[in-house]
N, C-alpha and C. Protein backbone atom coordinates (compact mmCIF):
# COMPACT_ATOMS: atom_id res chain seq x y z
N UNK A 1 57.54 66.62 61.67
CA UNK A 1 58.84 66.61 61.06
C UNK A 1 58.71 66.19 59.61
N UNK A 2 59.42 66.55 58.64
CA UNK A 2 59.77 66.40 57.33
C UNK A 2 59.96 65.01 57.27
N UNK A 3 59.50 64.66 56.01
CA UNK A 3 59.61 63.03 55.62
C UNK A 3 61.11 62.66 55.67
N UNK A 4 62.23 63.56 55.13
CA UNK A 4 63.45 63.18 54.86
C UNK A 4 64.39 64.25 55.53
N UNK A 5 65.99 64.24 55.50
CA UNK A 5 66.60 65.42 55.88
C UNK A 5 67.98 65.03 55.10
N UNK A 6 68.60 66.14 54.92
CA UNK A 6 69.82 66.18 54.10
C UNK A 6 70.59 67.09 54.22
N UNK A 7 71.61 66.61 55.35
CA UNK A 7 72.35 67.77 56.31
C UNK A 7 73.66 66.95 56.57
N UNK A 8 74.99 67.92 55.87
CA UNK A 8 76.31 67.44 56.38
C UNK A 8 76.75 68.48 57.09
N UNK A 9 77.39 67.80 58.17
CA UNK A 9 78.51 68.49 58.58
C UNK A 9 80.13 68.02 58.61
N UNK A 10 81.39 68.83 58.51
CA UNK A 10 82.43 68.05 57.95
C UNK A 10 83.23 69.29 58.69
N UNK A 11 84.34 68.19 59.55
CA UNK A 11 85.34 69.40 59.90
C UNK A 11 86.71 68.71 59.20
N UNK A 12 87.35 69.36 58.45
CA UNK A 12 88.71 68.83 58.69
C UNK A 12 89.38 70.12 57.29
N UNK A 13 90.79 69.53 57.29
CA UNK A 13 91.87 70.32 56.29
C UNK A 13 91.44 70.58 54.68
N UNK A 14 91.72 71.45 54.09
CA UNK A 14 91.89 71.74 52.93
C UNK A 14 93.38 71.14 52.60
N UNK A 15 92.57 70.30 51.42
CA UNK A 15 93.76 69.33 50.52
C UNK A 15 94.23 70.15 49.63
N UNK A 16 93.54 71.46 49.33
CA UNK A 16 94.40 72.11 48.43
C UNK A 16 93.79 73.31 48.36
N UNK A 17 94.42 74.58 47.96
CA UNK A 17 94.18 76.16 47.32
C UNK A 17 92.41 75.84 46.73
N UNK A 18 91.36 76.86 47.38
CA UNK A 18 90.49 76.87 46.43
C UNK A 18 90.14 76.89 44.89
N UNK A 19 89.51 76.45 44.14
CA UNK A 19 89.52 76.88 42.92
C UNK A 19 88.05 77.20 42.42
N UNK A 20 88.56 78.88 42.11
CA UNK A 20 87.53 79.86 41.78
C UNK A 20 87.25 79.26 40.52
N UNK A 21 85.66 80.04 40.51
CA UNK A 21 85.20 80.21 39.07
C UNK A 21 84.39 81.59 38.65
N UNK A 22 84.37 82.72 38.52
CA UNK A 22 83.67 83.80 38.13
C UNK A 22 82.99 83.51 37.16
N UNK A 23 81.48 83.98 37.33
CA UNK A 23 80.65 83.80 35.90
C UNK A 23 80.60 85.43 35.56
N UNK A 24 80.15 85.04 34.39
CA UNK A 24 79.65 86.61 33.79
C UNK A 24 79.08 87.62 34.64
N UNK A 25 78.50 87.26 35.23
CA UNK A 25 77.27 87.91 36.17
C UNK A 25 78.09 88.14 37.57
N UNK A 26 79.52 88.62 37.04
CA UNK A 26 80.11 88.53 38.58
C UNK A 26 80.15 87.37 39.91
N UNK A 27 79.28 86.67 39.98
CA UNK A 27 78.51 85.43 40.85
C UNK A 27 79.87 84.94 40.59
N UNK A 28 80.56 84.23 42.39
CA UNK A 28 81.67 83.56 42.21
C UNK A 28 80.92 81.94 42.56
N UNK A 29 81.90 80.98 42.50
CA UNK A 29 81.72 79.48 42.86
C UNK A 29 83.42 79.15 43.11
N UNK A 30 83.60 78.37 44.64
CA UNK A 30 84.86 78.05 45.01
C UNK A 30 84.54 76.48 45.15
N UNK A 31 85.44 75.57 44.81
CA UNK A 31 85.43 74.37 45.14
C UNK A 31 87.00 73.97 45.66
N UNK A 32 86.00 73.26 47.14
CA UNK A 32 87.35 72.70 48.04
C UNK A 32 87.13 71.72 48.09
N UNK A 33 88.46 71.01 48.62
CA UNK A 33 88.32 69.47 48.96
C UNK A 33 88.68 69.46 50.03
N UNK A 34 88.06 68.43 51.21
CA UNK A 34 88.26 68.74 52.68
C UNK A 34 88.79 66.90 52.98
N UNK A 35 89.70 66.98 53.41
CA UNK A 35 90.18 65.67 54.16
C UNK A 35 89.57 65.73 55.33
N UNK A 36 88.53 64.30 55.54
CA UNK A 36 88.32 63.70 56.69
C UNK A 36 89.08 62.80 57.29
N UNK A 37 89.91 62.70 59.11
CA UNK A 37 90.31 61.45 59.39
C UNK A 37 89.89 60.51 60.45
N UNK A 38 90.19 59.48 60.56
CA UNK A 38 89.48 58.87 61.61
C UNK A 38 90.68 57.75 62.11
N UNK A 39 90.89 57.22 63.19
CA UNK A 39 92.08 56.30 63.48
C UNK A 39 91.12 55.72 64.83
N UNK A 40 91.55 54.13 64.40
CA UNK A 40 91.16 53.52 65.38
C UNK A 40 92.42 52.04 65.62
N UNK A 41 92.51 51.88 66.47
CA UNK A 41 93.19 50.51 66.80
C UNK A 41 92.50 49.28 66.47
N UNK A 42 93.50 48.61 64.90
CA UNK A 42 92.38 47.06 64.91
C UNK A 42 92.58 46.08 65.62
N UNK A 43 92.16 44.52 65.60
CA UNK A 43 92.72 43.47 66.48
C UNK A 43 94.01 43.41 66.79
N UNK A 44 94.72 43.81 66.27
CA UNK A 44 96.59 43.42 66.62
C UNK A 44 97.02 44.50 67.14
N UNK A 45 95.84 45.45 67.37
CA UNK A 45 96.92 46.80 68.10
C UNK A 45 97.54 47.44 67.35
N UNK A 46 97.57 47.84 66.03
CA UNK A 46 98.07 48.40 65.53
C UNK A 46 96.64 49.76 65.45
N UNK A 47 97.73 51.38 65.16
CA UNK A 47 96.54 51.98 64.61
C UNK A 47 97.01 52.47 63.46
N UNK A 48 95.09 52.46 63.11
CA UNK A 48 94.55 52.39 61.66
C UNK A 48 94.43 53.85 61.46
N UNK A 49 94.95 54.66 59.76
CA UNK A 49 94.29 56.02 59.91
C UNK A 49 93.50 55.35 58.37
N UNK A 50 92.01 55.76 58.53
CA UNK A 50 91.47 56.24 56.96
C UNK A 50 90.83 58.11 57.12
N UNK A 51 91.48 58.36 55.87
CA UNK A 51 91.16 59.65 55.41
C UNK A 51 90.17 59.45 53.84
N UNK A 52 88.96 60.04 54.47
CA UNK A 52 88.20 60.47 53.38
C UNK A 52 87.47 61.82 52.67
N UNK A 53 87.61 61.77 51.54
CA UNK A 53 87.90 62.78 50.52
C UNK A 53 86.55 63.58 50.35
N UNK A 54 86.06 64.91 50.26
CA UNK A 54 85.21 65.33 50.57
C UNK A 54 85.25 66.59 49.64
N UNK A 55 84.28 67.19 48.13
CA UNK A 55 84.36 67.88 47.39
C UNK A 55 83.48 68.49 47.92
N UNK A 56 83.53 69.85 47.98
CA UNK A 56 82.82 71.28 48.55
C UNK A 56 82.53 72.18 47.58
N UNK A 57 81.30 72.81 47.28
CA UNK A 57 80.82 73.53 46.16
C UNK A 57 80.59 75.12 47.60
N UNK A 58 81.33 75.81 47.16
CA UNK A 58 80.71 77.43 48.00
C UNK A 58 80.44 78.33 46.98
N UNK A 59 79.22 79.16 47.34
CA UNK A 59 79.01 79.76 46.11
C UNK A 59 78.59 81.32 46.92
N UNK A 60 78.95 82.19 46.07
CA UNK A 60 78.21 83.81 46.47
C UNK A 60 79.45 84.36 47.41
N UNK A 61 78.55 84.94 48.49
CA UNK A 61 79.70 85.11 49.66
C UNK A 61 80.33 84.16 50.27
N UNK A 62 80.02 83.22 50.51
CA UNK A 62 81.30 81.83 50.65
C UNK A 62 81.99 81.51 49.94
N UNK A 63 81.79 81.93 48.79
CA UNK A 63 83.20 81.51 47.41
C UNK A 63 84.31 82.89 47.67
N UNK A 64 83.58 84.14 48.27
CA UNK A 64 84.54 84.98 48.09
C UNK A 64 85.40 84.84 49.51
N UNK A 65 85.07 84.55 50.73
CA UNK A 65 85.33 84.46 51.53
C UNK A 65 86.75 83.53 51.34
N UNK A 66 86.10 82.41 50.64
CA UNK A 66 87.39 80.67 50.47
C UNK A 66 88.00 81.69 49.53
N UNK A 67 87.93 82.35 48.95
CA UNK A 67 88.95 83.24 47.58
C UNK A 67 89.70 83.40 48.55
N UNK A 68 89.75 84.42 49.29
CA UNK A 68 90.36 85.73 50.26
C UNK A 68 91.20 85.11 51.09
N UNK A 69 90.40 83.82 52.09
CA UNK A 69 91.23 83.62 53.32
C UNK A 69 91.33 82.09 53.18
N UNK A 70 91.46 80.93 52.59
CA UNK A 70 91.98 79.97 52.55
C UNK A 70 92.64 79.52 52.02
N UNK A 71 93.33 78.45 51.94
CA UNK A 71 94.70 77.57 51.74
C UNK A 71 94.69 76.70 52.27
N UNK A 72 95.50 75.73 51.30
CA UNK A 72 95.87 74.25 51.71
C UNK A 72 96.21 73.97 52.51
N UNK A 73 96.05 73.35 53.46
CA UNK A 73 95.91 72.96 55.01
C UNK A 73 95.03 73.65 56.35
N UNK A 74 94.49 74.28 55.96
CA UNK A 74 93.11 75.01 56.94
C UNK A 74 92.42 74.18 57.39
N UNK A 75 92.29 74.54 58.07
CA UNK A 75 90.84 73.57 59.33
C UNK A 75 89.29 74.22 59.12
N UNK A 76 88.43 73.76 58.15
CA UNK A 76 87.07 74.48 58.42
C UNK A 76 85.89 73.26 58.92
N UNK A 77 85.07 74.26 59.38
CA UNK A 77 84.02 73.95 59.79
C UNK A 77 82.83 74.08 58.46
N UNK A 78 82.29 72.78 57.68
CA UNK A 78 81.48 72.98 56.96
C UNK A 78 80.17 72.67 57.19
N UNK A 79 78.94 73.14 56.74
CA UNK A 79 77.48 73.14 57.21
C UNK A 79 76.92 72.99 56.00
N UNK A 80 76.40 71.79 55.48
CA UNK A 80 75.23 72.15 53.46
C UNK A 80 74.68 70.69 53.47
N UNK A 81 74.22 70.40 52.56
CA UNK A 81 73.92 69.57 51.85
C UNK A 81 74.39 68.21 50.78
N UNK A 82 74.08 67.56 50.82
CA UNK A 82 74.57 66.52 49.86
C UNK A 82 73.81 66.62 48.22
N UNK A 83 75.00 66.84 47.02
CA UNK A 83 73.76 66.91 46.10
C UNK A 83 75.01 65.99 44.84
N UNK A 84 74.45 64.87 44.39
CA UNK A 84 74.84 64.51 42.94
C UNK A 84 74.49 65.02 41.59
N UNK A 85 75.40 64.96 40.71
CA UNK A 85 75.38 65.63 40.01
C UNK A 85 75.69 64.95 38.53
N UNK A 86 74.54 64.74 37.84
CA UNK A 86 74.94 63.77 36.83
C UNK A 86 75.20 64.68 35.49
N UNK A 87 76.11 63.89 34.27
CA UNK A 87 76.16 64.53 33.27
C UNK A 87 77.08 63.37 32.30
N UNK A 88 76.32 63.83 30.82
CA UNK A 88 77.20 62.64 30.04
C UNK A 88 78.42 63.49 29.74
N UNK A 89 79.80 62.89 29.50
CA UNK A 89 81.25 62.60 28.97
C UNK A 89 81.02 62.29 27.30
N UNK A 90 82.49 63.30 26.73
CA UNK A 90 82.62 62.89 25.47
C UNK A 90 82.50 61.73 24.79
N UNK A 91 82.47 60.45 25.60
CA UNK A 91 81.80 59.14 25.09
C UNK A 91 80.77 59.04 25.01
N UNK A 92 79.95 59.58 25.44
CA UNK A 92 78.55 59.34 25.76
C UNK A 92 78.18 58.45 27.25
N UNK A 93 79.06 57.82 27.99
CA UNK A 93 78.75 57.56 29.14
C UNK A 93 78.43 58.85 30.50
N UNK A 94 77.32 58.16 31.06
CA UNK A 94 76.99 59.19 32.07
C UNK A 94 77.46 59.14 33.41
N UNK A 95 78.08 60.31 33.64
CA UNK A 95 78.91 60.63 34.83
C UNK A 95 78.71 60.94 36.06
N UNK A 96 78.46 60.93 37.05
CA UNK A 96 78.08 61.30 37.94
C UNK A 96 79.02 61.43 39.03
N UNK A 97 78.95 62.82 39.82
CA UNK A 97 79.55 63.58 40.68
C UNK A 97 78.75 63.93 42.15
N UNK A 98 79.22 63.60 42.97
CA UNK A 98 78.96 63.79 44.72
C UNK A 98 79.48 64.42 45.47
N UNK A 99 78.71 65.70 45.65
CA UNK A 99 79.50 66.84 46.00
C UNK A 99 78.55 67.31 47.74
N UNK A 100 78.88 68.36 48.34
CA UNK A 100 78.50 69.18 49.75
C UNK A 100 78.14 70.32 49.41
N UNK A 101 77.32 70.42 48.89
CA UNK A 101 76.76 72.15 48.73
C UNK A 101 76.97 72.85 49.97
N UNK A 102 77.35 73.82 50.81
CA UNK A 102 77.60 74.52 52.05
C UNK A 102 76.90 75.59 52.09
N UNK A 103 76.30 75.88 52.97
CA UNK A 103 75.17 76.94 53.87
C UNK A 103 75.95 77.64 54.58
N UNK A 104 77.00 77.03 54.99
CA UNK A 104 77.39 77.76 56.11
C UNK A 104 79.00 77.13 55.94
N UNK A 105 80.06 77.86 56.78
CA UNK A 105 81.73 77.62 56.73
C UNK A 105 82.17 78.40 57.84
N UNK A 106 82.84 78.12 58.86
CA UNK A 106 83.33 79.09 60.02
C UNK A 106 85.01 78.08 60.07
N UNK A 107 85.66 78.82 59.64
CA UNK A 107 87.80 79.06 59.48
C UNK A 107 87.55 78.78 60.91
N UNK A 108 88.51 77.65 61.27
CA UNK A 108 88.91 77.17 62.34
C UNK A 108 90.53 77.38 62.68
N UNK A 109 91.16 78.05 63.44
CA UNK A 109 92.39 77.73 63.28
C UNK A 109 92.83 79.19 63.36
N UNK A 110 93.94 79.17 63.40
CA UNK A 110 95.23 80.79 62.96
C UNK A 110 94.30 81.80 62.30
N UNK A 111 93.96 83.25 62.90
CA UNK A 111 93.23 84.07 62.08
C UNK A 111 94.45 84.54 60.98
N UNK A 112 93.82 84.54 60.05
CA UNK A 112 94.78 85.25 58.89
C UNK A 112 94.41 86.87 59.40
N UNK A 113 95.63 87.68 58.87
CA UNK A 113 95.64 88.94 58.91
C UNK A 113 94.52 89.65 58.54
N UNK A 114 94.05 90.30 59.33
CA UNK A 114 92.70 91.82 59.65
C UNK A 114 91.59 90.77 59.53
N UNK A 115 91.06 89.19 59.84
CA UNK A 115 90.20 88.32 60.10
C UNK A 115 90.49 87.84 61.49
N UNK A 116 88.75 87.91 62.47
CA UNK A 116 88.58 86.86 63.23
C UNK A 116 89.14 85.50 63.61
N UNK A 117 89.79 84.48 64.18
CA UNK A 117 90.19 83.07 64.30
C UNK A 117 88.18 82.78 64.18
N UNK A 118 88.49 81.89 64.18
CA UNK A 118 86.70 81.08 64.18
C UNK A 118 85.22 82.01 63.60
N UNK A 119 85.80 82.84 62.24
CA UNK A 119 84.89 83.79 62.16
C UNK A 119 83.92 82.50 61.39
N UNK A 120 82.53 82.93 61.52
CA UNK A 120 81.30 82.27 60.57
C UNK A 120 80.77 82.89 59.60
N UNK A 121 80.65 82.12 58.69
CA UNK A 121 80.22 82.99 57.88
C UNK A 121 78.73 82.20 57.10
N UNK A 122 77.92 82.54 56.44
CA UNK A 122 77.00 81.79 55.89
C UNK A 122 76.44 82.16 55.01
N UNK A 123 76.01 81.18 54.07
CA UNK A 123 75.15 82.15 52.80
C UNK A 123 73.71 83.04 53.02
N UNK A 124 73.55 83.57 52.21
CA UNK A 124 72.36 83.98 52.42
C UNK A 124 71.21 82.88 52.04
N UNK A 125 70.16 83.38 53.14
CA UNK A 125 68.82 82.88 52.54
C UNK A 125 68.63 82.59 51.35
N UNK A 126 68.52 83.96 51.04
CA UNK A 126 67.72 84.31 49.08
C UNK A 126 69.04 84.32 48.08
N UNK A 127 70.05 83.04 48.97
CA UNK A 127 70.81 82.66 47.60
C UNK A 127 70.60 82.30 46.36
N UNK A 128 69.10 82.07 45.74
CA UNK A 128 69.20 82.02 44.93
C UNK A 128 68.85 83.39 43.84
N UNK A 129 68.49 84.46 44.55
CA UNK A 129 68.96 85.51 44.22
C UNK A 129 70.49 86.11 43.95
N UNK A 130 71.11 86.15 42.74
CA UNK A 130 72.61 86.62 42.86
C UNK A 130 73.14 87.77 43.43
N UNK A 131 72.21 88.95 43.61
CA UNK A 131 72.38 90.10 44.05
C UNK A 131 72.02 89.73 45.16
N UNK A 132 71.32 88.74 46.36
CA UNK A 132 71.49 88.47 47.67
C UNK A 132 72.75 88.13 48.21
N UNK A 133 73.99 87.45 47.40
CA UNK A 133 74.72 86.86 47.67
C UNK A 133 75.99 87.46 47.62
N UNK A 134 76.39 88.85 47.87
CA UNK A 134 77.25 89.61 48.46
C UNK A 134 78.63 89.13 49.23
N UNK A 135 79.62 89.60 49.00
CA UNK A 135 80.59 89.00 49.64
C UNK A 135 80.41 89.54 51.44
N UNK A 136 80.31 88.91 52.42
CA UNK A 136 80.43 89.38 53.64
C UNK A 136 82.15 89.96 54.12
N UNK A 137 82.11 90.81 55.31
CA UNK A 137 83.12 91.61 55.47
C UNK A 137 83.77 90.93 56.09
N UNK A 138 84.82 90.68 56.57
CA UNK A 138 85.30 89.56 57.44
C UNK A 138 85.54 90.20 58.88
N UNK A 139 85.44 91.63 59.13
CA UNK A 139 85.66 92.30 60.06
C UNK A 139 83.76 92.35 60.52
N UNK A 140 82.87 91.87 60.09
CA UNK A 140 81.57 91.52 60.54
C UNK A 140 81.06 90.07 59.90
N UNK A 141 81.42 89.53 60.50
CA UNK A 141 81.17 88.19 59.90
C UNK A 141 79.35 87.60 59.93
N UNK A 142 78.74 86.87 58.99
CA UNK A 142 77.39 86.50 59.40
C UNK A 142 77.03 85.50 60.49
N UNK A 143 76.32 85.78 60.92
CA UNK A 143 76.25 84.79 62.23
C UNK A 143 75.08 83.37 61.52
N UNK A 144 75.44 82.46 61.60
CA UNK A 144 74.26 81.60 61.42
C UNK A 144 73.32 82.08 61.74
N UNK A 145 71.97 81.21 61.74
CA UNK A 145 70.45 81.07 61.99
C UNK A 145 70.11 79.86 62.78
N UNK A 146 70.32 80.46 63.86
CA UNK A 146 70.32 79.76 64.94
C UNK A 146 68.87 79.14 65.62
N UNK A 147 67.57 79.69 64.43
CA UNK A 147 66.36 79.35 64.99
C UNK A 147 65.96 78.21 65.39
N UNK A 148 66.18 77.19 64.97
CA UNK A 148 65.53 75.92 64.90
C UNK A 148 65.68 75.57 66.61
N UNK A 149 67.47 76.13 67.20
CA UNK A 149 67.73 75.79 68.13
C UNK A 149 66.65 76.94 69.66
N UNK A 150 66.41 77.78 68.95
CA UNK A 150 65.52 78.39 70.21
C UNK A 150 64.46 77.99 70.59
N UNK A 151 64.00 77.15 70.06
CA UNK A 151 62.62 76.03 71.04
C UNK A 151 63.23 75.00 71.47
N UNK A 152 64.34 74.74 72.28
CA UNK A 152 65.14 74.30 72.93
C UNK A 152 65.84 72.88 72.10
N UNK A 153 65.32 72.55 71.13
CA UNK A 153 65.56 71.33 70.16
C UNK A 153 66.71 71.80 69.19
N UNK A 154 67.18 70.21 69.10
CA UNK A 154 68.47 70.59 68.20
C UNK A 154 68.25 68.71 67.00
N UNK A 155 69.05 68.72 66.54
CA UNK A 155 68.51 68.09 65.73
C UNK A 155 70.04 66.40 65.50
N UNK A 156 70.24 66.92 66.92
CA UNK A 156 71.24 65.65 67.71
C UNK A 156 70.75 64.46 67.95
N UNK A 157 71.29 63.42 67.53
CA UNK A 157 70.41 62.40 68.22
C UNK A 157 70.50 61.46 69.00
N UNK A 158 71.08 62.07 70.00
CA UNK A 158 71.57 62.48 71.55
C UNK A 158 71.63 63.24 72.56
């Protein structure tokens, strides 16, 4: 096994409308924000909700996908990475940003019109190829890569 691993997964609502970015090169980038919640009962019996805030970078065919079929209040299923992101501010102080890069996104919830309910969708491999990264059809959705799980191991740790 690998020295380290760096794997989120995150289900919950869109806090708000994606927001696109088109580069020159056609290549889209969508950034969502996903509310996490959790509620538990403290000593007095009362229950507790905390909701935490969760910035989503989708890029290629997952940016076009969040273009097309999401909105504020959706339920997704997200699959990526954790990556910070530093940079100095017009003061000169340095900034830093903590974001979910996503591999993968499958719409949980109400199919929107001529889409699947629970379609998956995922980036490509050779995303870092821009011409790999094609918008997928939503009437054939990509199926994950399910390999890791066919030598009967999963990466639960339970």
């Amino acid at each position: 096994m690998a020295g380290s691993v760096n794997k989120v997964i995150l289900i919950g609502n869109l806090g708000a409308d994606p927001v696109i970015k088109v580069f020159d090169d056609s290549n889209k980038l969508a950034r969502i924000s996903i509310a996490t919640s959790e509620s538990y009962k403290n000593r007095m019996g009362e229950t507790v909700e905390n909701t935490e805030w969760h910035n989503v970078i989708l890029r290629g065919g997952l940016a076009g996908v969040a273009e097309q079929y999401l909105k504020k209040g959706d339920k997704v299923y997200i699959e990526g990475q954790i990556r910070t992101r530093k940079w100095t501010d017009n003061e000169g102080k340095d900034q830093y940003s903590t974001e979910v890069v996503a591999r993968e996104m499958t719409m949980l919830g109400g199919a929107p019109k001529s889409a699947q309910s629970g379609s998956a969708y995922s980036a490509p491999e050779a995303s870092q190829n821009p011409q790999a990264a094609a918008s997928p059809s939503p009437s054939a959705p990509i199926e994950p890569n399910h390999s890791e799980m066919d030598n009967g191991h999963d990466d639960l740790p339970f």
